[in-house]
C-alpha atoms as a PDB file:
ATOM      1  CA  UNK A   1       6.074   0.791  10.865  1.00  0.00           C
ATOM      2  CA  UNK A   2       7.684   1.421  13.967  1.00  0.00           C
ATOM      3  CA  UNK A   3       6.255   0.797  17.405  1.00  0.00           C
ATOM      4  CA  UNK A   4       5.978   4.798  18.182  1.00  0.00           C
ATOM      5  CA  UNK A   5       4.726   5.441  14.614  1.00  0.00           C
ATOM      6  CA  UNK A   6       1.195   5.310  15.117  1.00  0.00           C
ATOM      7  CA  UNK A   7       1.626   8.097  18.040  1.00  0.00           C
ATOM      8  CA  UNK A   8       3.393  10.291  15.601  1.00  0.00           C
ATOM      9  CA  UNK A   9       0.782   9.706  12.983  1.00  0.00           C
ATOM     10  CA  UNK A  10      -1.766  10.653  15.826  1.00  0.00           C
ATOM     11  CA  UNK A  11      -0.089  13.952  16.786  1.00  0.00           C
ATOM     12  CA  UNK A  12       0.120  14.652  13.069  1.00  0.00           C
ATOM     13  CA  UNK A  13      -3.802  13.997  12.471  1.00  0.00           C
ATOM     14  CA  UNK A  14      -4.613  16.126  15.409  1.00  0.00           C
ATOM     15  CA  UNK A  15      -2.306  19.233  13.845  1.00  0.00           C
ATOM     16  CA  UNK A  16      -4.318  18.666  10.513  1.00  0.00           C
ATOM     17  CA  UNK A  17      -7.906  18.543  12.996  1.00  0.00           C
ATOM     18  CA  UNK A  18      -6.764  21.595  14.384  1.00  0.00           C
ATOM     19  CA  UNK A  19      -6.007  23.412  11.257  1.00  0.00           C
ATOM     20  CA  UNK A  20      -8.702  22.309   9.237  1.00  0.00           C
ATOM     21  CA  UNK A  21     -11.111  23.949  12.462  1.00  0.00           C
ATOM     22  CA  UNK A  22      -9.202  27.162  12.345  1.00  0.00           C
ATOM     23  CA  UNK A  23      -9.424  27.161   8.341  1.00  0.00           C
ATOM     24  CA  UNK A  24     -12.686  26.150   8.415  1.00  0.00           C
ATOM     25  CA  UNK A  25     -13.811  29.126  10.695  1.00  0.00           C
ATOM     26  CA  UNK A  26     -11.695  31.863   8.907  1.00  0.00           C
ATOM     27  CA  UNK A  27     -14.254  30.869   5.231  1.00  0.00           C
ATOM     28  CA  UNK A  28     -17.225  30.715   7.697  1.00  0.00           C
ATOM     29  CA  UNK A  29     -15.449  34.190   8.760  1.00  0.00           C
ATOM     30  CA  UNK A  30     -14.914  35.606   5.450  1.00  0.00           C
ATOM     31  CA  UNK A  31     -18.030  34.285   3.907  1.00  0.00           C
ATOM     32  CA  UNK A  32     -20.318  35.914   6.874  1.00  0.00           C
ATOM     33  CA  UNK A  33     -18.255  39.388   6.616  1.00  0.00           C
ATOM     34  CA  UNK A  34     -18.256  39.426   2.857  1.00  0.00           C
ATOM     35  CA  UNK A  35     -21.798  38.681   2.722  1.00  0.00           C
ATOM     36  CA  UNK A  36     -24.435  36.930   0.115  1.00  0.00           C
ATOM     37  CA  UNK A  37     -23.221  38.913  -2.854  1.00  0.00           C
ATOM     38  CA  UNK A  38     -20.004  38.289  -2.586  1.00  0.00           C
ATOM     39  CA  UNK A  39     -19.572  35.202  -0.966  1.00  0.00           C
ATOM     40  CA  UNK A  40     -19.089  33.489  -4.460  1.00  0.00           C
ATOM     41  CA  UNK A  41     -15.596  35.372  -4.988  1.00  0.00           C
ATOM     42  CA  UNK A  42     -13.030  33.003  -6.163  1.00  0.00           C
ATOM     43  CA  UNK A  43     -10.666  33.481  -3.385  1.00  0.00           C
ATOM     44  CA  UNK A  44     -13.834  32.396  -1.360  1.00  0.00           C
ATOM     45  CA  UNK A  45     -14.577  29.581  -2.804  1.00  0.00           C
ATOM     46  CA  UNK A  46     -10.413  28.574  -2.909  1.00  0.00           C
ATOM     47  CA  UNK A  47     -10.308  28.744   0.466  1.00  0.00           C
ATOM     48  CA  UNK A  48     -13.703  26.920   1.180  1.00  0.00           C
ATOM     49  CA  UNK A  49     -12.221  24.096  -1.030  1.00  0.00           C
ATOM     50  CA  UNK A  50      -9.010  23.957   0.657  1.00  0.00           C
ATOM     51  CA  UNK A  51     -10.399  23.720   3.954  1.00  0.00           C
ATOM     52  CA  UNK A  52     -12.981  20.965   2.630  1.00  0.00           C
ATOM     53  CA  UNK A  53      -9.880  19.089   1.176  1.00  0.00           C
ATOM     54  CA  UNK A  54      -8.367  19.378   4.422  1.00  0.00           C
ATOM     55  CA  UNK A  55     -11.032  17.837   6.097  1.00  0.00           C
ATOM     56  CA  UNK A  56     -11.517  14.831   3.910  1.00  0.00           C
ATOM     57  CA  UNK A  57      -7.673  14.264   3.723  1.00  0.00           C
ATOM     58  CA  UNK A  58      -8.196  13.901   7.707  1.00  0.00           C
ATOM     59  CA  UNK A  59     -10.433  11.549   7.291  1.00  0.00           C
ATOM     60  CA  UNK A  60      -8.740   9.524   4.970  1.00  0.00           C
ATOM     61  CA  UNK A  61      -5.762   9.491   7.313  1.00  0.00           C
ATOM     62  CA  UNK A  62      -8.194   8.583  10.234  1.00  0.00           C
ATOM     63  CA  UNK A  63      -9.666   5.512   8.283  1.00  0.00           C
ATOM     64  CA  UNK A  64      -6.701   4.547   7.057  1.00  0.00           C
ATOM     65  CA  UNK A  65      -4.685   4.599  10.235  1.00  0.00           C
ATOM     66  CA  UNK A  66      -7.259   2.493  11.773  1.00  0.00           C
ATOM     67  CA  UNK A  67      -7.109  -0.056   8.960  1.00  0.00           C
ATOM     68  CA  UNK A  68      -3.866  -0.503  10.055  1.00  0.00           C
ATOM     69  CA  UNK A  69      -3.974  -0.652  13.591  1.00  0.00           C
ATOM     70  CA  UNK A  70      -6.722  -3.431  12.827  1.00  0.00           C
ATOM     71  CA  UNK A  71      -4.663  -5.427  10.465  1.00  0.00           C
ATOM     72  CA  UNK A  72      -1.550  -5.013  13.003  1.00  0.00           C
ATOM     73  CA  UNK A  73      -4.188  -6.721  15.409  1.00  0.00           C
ATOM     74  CA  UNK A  74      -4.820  -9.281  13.358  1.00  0.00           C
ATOM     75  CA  UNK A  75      -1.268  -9.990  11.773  1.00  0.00           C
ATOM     76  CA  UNK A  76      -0.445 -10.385  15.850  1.00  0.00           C
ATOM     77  CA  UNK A  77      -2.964 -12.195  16.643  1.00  0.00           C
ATOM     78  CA  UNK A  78      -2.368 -15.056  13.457  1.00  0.00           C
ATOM     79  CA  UNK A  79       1.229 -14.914  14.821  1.00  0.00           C
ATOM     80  CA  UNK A  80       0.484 -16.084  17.849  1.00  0.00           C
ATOM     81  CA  UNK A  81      -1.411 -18.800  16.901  1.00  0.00           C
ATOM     82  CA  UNK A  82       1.187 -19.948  14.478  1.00  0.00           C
ATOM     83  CA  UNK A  83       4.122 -19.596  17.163  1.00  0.00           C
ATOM     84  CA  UNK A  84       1.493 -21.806  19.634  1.00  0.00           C
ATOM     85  CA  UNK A  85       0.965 -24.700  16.271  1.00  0.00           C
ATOM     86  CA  UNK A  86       5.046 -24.454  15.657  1.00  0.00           C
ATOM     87  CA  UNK A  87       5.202 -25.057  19.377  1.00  0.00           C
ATOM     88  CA  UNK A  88       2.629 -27.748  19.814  1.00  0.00           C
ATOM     89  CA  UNK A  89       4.787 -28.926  16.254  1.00  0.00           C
ATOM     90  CA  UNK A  90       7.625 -29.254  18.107  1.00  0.00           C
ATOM     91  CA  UNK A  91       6.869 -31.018  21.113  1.00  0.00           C
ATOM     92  CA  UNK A  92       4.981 -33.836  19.508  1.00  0.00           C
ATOM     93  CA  UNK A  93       7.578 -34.412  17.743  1.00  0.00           C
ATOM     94  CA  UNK A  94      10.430 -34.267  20.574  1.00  0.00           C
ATOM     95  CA  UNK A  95       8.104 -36.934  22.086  1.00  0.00           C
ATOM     96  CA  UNK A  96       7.152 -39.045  19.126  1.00  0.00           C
ATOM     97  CA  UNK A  97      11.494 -39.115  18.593  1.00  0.00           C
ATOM     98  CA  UNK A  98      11.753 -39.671  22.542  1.00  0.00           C
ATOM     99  CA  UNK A  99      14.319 -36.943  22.792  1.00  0.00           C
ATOM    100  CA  UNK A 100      16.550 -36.705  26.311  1.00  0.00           C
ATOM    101  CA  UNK A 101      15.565 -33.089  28.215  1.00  0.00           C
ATOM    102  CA  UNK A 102      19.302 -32.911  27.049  1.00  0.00           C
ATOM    103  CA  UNK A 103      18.738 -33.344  23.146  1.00  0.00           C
ATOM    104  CA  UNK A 104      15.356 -31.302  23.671  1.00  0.00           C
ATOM    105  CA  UNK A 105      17.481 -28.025  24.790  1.00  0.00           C
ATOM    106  CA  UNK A 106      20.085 -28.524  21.483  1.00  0.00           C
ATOM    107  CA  UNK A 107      17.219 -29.047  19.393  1.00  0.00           C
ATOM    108  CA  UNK A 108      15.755 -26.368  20.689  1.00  0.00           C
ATOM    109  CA  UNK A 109      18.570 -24.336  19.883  1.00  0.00           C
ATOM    110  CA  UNK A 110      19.118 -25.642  16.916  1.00  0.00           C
ATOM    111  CA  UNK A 111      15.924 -24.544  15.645  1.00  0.00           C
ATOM    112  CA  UNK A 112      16.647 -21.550  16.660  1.00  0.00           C
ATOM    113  CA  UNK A 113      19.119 -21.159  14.353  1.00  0.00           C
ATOM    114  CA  UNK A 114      22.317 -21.878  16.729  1.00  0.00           C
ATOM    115  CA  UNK A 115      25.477 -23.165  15.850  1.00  0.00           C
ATOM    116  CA  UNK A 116      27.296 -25.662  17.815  1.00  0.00           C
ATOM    117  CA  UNK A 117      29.649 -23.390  19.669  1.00  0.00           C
ATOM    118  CA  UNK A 118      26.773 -21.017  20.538  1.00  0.00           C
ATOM    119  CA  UNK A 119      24.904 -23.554  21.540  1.00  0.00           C
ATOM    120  CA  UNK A 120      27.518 -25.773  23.576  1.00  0.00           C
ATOM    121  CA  UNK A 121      28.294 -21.975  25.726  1.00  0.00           C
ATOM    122  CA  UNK A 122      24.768 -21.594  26.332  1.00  0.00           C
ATOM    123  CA  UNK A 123      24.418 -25.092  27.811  1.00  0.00           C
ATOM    124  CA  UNK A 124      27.918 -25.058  29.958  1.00  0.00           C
ATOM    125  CA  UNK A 125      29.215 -27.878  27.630  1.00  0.00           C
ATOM    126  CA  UNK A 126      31.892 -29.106  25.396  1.00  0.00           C
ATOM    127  CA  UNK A 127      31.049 -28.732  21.544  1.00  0.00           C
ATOM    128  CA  UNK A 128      32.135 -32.454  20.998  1.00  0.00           C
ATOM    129  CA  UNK A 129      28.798 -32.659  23.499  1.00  0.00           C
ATOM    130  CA  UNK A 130      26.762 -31.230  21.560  1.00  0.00           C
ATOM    131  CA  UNK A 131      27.951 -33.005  18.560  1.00  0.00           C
ATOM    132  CA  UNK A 132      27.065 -35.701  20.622  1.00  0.00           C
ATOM    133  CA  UNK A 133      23.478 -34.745  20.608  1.00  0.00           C
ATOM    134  CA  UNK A 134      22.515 -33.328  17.464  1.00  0.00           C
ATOM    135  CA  UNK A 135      24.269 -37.220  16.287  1.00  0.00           C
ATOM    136  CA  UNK A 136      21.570 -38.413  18.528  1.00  0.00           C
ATOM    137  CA  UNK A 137      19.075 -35.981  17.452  1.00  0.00           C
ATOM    138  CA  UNK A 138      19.256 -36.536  13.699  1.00  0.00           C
ATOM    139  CA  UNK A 139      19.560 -40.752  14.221  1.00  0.00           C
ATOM    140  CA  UNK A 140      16.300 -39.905  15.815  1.00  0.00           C
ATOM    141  CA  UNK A 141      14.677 -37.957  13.457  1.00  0.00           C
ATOM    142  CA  UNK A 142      15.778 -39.766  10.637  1.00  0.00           C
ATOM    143  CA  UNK A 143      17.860 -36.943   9.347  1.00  0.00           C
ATOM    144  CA  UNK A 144      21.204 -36.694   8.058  1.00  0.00           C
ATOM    145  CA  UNK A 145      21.565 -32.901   8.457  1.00  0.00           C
ATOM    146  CA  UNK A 146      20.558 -29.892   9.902  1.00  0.00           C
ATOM    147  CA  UNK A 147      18.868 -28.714   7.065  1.00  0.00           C
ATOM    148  CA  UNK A 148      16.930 -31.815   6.667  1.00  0.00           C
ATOM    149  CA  UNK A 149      15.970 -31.488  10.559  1.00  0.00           C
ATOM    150  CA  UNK A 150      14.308 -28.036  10.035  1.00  0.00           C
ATOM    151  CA  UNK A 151      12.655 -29.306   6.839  1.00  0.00           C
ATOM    152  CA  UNK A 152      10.845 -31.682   9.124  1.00  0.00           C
ATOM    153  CA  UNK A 153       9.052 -28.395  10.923  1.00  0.00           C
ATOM    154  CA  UNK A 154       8.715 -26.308   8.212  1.00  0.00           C
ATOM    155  CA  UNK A 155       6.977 -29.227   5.854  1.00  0.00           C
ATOM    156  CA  UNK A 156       5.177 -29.688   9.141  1.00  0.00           C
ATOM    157  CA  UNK A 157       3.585 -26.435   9.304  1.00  0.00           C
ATOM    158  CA  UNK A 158       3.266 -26.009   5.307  1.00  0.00           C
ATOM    159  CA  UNK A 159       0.575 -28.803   5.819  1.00  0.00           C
ATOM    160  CA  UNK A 160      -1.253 -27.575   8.793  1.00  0.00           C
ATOM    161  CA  UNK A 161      -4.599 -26.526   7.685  1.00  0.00           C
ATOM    162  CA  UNK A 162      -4.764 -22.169   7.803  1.00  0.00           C
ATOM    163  CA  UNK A 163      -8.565 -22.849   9.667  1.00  0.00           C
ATOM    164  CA  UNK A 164      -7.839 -23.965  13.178  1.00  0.00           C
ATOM    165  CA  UNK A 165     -11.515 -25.446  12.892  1.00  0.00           C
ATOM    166  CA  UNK A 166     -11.820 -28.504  10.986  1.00  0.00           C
ATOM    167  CA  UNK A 167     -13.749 -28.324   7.932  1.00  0.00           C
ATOM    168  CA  UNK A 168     -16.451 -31.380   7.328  1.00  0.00           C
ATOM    169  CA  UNK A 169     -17.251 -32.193   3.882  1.00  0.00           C
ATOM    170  CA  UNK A 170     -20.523 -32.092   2.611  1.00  0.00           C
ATOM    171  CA  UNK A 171     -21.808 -35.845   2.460  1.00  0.00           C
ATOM    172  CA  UNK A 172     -22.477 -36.602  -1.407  1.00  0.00           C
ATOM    173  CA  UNK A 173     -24.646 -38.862  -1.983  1.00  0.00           C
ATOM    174  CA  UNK A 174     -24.143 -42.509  -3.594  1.00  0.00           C
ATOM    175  CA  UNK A 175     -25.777 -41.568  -6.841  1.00  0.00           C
ATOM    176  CA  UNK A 176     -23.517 -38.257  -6.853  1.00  0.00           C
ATOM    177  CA  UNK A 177     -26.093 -35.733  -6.822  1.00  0.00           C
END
């Protein structure tokens, strides 16, 4: 879903409002002109249908558009707080390897899915530099690759509990009941 779609969904809901109200008053119409007797015709009670389908198709839209407006909340929210663990992730490890500011930006960019030359323009330096770094970076990590490097994160995140708050057991009891 684009970013605009839920306007256009919007507009279209308010069209369907609109028309269900002005079909909605022409059976109201028709049913007050035509009177008691014949306000059971079948072309009566089409229209009075239609409208009523209308109506409940709006509604459907209208609960279902907000379902997804919530869960578009929600899937932005839970992305956030994954990109802060990945970040948090990161750092402690940067530290724990006592990376130079230098190997932090490559591995940084790294991560990011860089390759060397990318990486060595974005920094102002030579790619043997770099080289230089991710050597450094990988001794450091106890890595051999750059594969193996960004297994380190993602096996790092794979075991980070889903519930930010920490779950306690329940105590058992020594005779297990």
């Amino acid at each position: 879903m684009t970013r605009h779609a839920p306007y256009g969904l919007m507009i279209l809901i308010t069209a369907q409002v609109l028309c269900a109200v002005f079909f909605l008053g022409d059976v109201v119409a028709d049913g007050l002109e035509a009177g008691w007797p014949h306000f059971m015709d079948w072309h009566f009670g089409v229209e009075a249908l239609a409208a009523l389908a209308l109506i409940a198709g709006v509604g459907f839209e209208i609960r279902t558009l907000m379902a997804l407006l919530r869960r578009e909340a929600h899937l932005k929210e839970q992305l956030g707080l994954a990109a802060g663990a990945f970040h948090e992730i990161v750092t402690q490890r940067f530290a724990d390897w006592g990376l130079t500011p230098s190997e932090q930006d490559v591995a940084l960019f790294t991560l990011k899915g860089l390759a060397i030359p990318e990486i060595a323009t974005l920094r102002g330096s030579a790619e043997g530099t770099v080289k230089a770094h991710l050597g450094g970076i990988y001794r450091k990590a106890g890595v051999n690759s750059r594969g193996a490097f960004l297994a380190l994160f993602i096996e790092d995140l794979m075991t980070q509990p889903a519930d930010p708050v920490p779950h306690h057991p329940t105590p058992v009891s020594p005779t297990g009941t």
